[in-house]
C-alpha atoms as a PDB file:
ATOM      1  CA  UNK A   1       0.000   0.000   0.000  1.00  0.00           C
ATOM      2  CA  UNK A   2       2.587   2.529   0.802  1.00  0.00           C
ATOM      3  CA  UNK A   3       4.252   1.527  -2.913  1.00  0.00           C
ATOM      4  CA  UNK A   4       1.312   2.787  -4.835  1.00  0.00           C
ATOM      5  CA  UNK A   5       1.312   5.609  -2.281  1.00  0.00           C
ATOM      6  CA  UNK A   6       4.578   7.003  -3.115  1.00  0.00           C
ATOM      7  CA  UNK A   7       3.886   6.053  -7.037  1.00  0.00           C
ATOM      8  CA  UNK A   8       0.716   8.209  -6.566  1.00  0.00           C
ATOM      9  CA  UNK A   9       2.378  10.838  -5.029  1.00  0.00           C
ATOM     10  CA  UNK A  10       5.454  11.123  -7.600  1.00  0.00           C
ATOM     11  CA  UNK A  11       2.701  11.480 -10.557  1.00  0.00           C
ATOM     12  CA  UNK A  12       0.945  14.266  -8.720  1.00  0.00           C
ATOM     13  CA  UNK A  13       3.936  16.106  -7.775  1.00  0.00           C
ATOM     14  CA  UNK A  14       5.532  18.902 -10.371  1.00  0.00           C
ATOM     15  CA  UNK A  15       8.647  17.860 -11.701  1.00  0.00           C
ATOM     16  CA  UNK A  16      10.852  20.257 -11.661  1.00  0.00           C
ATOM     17  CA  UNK A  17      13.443  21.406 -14.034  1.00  0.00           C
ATOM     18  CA  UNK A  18      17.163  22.264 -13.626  1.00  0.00           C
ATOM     19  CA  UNK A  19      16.529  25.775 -12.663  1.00  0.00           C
ATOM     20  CA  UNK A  20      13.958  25.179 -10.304  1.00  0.00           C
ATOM     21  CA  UNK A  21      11.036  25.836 -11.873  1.00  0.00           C
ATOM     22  CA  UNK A  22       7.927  22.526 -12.516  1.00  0.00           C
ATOM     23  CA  UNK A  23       8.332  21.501 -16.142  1.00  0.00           C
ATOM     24  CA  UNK A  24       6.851  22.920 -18.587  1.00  0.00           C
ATOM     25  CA  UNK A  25       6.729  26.310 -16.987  1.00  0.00           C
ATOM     26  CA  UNK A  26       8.797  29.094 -18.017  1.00  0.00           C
ATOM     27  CA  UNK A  27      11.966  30.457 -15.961  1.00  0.00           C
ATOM     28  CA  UNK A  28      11.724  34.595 -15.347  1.00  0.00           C
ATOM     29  CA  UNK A  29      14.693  34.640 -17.358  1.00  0.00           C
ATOM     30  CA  UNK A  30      13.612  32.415 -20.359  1.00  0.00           C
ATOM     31  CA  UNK A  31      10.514  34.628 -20.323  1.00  0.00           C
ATOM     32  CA  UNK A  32      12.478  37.695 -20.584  1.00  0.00           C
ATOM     33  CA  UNK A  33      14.547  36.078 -23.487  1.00  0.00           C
ATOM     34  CA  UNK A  34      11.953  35.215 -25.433  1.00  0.00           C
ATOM     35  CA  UNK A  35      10.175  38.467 -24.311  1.00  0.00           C
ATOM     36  CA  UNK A  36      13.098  40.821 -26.225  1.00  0.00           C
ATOM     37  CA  UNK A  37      13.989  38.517 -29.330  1.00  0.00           C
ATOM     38  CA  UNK A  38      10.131  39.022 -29.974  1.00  0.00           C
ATOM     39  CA  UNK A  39       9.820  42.182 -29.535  1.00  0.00           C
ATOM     40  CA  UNK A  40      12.822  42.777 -31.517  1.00  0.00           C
ATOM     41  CA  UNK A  41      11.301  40.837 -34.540  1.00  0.00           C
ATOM     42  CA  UNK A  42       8.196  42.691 -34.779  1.00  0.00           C
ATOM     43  CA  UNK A  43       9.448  45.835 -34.185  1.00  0.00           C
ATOM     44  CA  UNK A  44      13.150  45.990 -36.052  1.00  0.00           C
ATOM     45  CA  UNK A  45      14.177  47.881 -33.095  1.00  0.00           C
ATOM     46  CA  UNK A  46      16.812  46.260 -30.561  1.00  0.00           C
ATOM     47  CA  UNK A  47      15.728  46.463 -27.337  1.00  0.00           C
ATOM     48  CA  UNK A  48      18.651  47.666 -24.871  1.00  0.00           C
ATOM     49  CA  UNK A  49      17.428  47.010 -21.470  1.00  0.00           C
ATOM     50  CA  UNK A  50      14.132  45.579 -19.493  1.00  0.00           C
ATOM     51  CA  UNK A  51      13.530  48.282 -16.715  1.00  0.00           C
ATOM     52  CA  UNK A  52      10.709  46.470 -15.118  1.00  0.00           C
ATOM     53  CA  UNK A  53       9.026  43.025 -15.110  1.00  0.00           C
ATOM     54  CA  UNK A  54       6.357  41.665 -13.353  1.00  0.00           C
ATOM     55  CA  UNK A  55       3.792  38.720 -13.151  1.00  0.00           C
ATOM     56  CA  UNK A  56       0.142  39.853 -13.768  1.00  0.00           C
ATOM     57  CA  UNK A  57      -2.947  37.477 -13.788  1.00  0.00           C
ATOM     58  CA  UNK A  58      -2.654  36.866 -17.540  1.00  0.00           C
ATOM     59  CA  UNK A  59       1.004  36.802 -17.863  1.00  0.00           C
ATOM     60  CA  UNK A  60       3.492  39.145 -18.025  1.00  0.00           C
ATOM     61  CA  UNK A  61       4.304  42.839 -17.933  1.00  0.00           C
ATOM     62  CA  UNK A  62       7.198  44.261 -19.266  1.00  0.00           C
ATOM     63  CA  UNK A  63       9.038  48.025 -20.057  1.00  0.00           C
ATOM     64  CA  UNK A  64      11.652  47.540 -22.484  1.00  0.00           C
ATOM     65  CA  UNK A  65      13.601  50.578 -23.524  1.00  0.00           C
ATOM     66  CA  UNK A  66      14.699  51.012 -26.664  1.00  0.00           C
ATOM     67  CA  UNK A  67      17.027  53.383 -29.113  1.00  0.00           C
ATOM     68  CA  UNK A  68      14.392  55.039 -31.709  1.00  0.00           C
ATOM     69  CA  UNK A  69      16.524  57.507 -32.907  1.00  0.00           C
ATOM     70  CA  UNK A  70      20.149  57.841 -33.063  1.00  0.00           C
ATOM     71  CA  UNK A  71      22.053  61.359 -32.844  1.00  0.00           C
ATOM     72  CA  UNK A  72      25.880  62.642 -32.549  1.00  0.00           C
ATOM     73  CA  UNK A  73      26.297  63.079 -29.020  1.00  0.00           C
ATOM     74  CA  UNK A  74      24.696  60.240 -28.266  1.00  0.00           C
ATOM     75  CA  UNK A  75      23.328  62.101 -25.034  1.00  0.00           C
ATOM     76  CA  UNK A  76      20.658  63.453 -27.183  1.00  0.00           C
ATOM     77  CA  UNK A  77      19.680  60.013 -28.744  1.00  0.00           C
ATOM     78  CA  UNK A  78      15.942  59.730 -28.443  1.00  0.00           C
ATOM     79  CA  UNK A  79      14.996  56.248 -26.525  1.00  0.00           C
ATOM     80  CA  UNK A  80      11.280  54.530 -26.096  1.00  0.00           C
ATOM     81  CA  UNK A  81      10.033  52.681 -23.469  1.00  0.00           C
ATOM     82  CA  UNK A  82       7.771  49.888 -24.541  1.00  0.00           C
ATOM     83  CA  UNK A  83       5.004  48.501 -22.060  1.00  0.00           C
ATOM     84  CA  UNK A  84       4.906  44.680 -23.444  1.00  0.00           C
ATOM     85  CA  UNK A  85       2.170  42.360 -22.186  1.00  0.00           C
ATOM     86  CA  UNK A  86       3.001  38.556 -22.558  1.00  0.00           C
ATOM     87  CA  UNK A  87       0.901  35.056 -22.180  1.00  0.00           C
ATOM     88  CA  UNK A  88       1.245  32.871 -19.517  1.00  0.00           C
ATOM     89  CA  UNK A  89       3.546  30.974 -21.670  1.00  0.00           C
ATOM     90  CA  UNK A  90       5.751  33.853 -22.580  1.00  0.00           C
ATOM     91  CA  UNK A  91       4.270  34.957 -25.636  1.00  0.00           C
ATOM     92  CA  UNK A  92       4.217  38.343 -26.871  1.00  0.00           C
ATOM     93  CA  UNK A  93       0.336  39.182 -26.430  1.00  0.00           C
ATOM     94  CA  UNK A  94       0.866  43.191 -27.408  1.00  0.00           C
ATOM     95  CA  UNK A  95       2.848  46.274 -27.146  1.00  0.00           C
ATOM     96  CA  UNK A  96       2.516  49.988 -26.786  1.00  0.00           C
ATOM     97  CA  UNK A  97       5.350  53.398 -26.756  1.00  0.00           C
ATOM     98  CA  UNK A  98       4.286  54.765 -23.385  1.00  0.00           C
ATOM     99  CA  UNK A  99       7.230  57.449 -23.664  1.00  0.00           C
ATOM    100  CA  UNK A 100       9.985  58.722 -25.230  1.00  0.00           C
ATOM    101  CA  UNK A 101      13.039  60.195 -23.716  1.00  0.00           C
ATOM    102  CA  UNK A 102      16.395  61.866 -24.750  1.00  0.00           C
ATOM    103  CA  UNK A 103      19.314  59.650 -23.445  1.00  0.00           C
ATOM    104  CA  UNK A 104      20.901  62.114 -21.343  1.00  0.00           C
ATOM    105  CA  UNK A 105      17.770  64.071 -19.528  1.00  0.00           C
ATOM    106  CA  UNK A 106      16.873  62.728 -16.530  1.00  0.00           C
ATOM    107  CA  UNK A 107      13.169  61.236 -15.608  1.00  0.00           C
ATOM    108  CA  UNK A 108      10.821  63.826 -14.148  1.00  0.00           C
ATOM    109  CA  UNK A 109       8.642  62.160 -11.264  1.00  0.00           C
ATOM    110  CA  UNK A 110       6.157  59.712 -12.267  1.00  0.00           C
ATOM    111  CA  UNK A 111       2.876  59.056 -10.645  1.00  0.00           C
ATOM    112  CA  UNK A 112       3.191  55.244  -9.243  1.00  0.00           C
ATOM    113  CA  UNK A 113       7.062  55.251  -9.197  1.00  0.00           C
ATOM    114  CA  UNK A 114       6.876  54.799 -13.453  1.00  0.00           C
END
């Protein structure tokens, strides 16, 4: 009895994979991989950093920040930031430009720390 226990027990459990995570679920970071090679397909542009990341109830919510427009010095190179909304799985679900930014100006405050 305790056999089919434990055999009961190992098929209800998660298996989990190297990193940690139960198989078949994404890691944060394979998420945020997929996330910016995406992104970079659909858009053309290269995305240059992920400055915030978070789990909703659907997915995922990203900002990725990106280089729209490049000018000589490069302090006044105009960058986007990108609010990107993924699946559960990882997929890219949408994207919007929620601002736009010269490189070398500094953020003015932001309601809700954004």
């Amino acid at each position: 009895m305790s056999q089919g226990s434990s055999a009961s027990h190992a098929q209800n459990s998660p298996r989990k994979a190297g990193d940690g995570t139960p198989q078949g679920e994404l890691s944060p970071m394979e998420v945020l991989r997929r996330a910016r090679a995406e992104f970079a397909e659909l858009t053309g542009m290269t995305p240059e950093a992920v400055s915030s990341f978070e789990p909703t109830e659907d997915g995922w919510e990203l900002e990725i920040e990106v280089l729209e427009l490049a000018r000589v010095p490069d302090t006044m190179s105009l960058i986007a930031s990108y609010e990107v909304e993924l699946t559960a799985d990882g997929e890219l679900a949408g994207y919007r430009r929620v601002r736009r930014y010269e490189r070398g100006r500094a953020d003015a405050h932001r309601p809700g720390g954004r």
